[in-house]
Protein backbone atom coordinates (compact mmCIF):
# COMPACT_ATOMS: atom_id res chain seq x y z
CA UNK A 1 89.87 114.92 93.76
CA UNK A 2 89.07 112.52 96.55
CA UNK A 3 89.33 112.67 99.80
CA UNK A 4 89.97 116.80 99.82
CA UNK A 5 91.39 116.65 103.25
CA UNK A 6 94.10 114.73 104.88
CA UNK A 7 97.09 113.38 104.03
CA UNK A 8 96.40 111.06 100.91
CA UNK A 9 94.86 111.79 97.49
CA UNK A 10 93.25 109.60 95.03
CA UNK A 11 92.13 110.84 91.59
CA UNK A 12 89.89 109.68 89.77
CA UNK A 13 88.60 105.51 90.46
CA UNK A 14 89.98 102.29 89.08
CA UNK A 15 89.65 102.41 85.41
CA UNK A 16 89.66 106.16 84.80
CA UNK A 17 92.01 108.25 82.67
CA UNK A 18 93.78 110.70 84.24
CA UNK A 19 94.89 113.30 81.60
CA UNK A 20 97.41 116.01 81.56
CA UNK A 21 96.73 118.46 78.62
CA UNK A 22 99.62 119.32 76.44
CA UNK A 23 101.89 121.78 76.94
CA UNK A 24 101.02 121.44 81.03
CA UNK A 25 104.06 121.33 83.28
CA UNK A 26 103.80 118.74 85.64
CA UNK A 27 106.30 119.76 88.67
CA UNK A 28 107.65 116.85 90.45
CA UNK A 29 110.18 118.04 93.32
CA UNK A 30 113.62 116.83 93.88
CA UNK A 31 113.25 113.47 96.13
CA UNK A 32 109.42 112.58 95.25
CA UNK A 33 109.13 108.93 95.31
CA UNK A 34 106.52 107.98 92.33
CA UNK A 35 104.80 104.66 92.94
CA UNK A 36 103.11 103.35 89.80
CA UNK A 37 103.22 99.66 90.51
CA UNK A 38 100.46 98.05 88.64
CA UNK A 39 99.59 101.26 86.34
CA UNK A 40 100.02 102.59 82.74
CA UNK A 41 102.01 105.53 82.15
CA UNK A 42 101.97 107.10 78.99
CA UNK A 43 103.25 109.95 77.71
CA UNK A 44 106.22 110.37 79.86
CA UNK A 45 109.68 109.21 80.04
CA UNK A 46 112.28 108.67 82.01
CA UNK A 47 113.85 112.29 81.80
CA UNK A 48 110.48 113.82 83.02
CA UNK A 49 111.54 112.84 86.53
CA UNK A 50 114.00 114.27 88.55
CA UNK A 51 117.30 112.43 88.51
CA UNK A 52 117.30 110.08 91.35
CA UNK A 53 113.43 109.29 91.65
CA UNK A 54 112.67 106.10 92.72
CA UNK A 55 110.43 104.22 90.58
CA UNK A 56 109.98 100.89 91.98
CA UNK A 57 111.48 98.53 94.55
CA UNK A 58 111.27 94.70 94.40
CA UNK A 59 112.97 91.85 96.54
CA UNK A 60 113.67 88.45 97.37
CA UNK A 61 114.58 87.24 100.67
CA UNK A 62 114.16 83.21 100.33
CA UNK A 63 114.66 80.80 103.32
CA UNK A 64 117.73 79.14 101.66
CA UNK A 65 119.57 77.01 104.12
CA UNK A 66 123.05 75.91 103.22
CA UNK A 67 124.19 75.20 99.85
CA UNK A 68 127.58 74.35 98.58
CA UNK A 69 129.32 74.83 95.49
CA UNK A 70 132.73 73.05 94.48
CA UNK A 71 133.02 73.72 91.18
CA UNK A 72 135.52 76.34 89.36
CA UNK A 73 132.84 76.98 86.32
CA UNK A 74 129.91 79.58 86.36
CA UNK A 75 127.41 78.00 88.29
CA UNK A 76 123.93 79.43 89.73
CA UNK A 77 123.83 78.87 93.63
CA UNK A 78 120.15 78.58 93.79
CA UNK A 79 117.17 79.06 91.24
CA UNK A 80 114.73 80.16 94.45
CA UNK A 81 117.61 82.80 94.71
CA UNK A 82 116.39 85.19 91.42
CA UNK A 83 114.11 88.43 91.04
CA UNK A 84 112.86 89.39 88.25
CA UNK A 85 111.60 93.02 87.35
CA UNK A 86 109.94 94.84 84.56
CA UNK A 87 111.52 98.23 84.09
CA UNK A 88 108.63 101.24 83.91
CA UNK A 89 111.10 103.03 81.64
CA UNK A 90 113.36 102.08 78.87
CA UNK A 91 115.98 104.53 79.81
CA UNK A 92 115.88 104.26 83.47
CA UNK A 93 118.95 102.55 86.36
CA UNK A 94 118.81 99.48 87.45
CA UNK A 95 120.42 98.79 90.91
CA UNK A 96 120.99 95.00 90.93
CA UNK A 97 122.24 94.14 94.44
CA UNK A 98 122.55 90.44 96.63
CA UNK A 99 123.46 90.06 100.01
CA UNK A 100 124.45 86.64 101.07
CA UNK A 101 126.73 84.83 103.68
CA UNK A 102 129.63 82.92 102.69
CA UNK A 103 131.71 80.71 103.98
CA UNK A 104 135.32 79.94 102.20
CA UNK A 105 135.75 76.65 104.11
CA UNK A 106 138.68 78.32 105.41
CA UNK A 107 141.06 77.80 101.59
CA UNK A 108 143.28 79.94 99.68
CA UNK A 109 141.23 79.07 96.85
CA UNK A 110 139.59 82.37 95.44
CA UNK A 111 135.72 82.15 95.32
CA UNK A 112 134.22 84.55 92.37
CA UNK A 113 130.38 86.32 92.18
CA UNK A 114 128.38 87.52 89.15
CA UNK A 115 125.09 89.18 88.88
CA UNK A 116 123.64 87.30 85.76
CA UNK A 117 120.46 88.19 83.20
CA UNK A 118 118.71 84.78 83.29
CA UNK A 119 116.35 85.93 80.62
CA UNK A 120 118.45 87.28 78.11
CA UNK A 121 121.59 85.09 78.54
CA UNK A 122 123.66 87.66 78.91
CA UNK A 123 126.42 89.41 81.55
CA UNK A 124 125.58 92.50 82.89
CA UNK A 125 128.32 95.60 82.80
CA UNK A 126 131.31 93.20 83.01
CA UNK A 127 134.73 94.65 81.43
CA UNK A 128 138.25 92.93 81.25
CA UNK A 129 141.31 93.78 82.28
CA UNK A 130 144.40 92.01 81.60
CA UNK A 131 143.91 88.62 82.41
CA UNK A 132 141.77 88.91 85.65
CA UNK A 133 138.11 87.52 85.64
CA UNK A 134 135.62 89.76 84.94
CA UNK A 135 133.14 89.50 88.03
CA UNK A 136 131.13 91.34 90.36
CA UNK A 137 132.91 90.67 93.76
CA UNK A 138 135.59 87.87 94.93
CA UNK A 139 136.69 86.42 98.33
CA UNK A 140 139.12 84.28 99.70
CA UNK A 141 138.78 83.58 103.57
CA UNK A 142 141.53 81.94 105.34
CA UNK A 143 140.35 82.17 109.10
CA UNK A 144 140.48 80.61 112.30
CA UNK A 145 138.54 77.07 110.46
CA UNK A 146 135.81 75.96 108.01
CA UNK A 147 133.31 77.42 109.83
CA UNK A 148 133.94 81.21 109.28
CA UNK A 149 131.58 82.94 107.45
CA UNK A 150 131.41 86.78 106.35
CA UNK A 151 128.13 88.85 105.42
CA UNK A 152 129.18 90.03 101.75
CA UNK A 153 127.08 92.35 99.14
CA UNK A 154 127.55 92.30 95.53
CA UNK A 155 126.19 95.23 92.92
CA UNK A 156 125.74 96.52 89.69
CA UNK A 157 124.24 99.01 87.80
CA UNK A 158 123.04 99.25 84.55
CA UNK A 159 120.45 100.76 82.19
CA UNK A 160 117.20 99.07 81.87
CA UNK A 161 117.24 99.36 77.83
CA UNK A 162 113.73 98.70 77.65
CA UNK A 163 110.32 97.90 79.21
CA UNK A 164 110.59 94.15 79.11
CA UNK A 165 110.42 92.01 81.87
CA UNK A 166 113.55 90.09 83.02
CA UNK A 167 115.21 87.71 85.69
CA UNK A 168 118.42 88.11 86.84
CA UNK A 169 120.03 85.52 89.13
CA UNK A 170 123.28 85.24 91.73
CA UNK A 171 125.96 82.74 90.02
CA UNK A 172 129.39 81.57 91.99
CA UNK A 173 132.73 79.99 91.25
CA UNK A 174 135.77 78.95 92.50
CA UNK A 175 139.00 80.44 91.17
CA UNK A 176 140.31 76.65 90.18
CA UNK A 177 139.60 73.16 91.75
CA UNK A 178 136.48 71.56 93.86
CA UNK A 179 136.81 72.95 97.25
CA UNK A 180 133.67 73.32 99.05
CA UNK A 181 132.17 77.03 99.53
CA UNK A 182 129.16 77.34 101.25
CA UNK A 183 126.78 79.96 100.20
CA UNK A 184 124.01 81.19 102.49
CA UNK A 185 125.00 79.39 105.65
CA UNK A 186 128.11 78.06 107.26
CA UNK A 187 129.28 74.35 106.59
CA UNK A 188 128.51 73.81 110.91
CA UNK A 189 124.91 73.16 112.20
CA UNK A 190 125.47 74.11 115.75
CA UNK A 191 123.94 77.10 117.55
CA UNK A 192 127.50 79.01 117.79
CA UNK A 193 127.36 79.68 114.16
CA UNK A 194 124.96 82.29 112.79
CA UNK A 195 122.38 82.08 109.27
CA UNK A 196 121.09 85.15 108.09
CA UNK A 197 118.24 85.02 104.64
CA UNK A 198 120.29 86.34 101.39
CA UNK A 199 118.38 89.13 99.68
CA UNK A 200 118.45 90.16 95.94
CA UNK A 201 117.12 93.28 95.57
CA UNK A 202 116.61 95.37 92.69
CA UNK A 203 115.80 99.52 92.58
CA UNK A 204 114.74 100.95 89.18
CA UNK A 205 115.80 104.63 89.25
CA UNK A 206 115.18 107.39 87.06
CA UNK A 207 118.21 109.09 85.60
């Protein structure tokens, strides 16, 4: 064990095996964050770590500017707005979350948000009911004008299934029609209106 003082440990150098003989308990309290970014872990699942551990965080936080979508099909607002993640554990959360400003042009048209696996083509923990649109968050703003915008967050969690790596993007509607939304940033360039970076996040969590 190196150093043997202080507040950091290292075992072992790059390249080394670090074994853990069977039948050993390894004791890992409630709250430990484990950080194996860049390592291979055998041996252990998912279920070896308390409920709640934090595996690995990774983000995006692009420079977007404005965008606008008018369109009342399932469209991706950016492809510089996606993160993609390989899960340590194939039985481990995923918490898929974006942050993003939006402005509704100021319409009674309904604008609609989805979380979306890129890689796999597929929806992620969407259920129907009745005849609404499955989604993962929805807005209409009528305001003062065009230029109102509100700070919204959209999330979903789901189980990673396995240890492949995958991209999952932010994708936007409108309820019917071609009004304008503006995604990002409000429709106005002028210093009275505010722009704020979107982030997609994602936090792989054992469970």
């Amino acid at each position: 064990v190196e150093p043997s003082t202080g507040t950091s440990l290292t075992l072992g150098a790059s390249g080394d095996t670090i074994d853990v003989p069977s039948g050993t308990t390894l004791d890992i309290a409630s709250g430990a964050t484990i950080d194996v970014t860049g390592a291979t872990v055998s041996g252990l699942t998912a279920n070896s770590l308390p409920a709640g551990t934090v595996l690995q965080v990774v983000t995006n936080m692009p420079n977007l500017g404005n965008h606008v979508l008018a369109t009342s099909s399932w469209t991706e607002v950016s492809s510089s707005f996606r993160q993609s993640i390989t899960p340590i554990y194939s039985n481990s959360k995923l918490i898929i979350e974006v942050m993003f400003m939006f402005g509704g042009n100021n319409s009674s048209v309904l604008a609609h948000f989805k979380i979306y696996d890129i890689t796999n083509s597929a929806d992620i923990e969407l259920s129907s009911n009745g005849n609404r649109t499955p989604l993962h968050g929805s807005a209409r703003q009528v305001d003062a004008d065009g230029n109102d915008v509100d700070m919204m967050s959209v999330q979903v969690i789901t189980t990673s299934g396995s240890t492949t790596a995958r991209t999952y993007g932010f994708y936007a509607k409108n309820e019917t029609g071609t009004t304008n939304k503006y995604y990002f940033a409000g429709s106005s360039d002028a210093v009275a209106i505010g722009y704020a970076k979107p982030i997609f996040k994602i936090t792989e969590v054992a469970q």
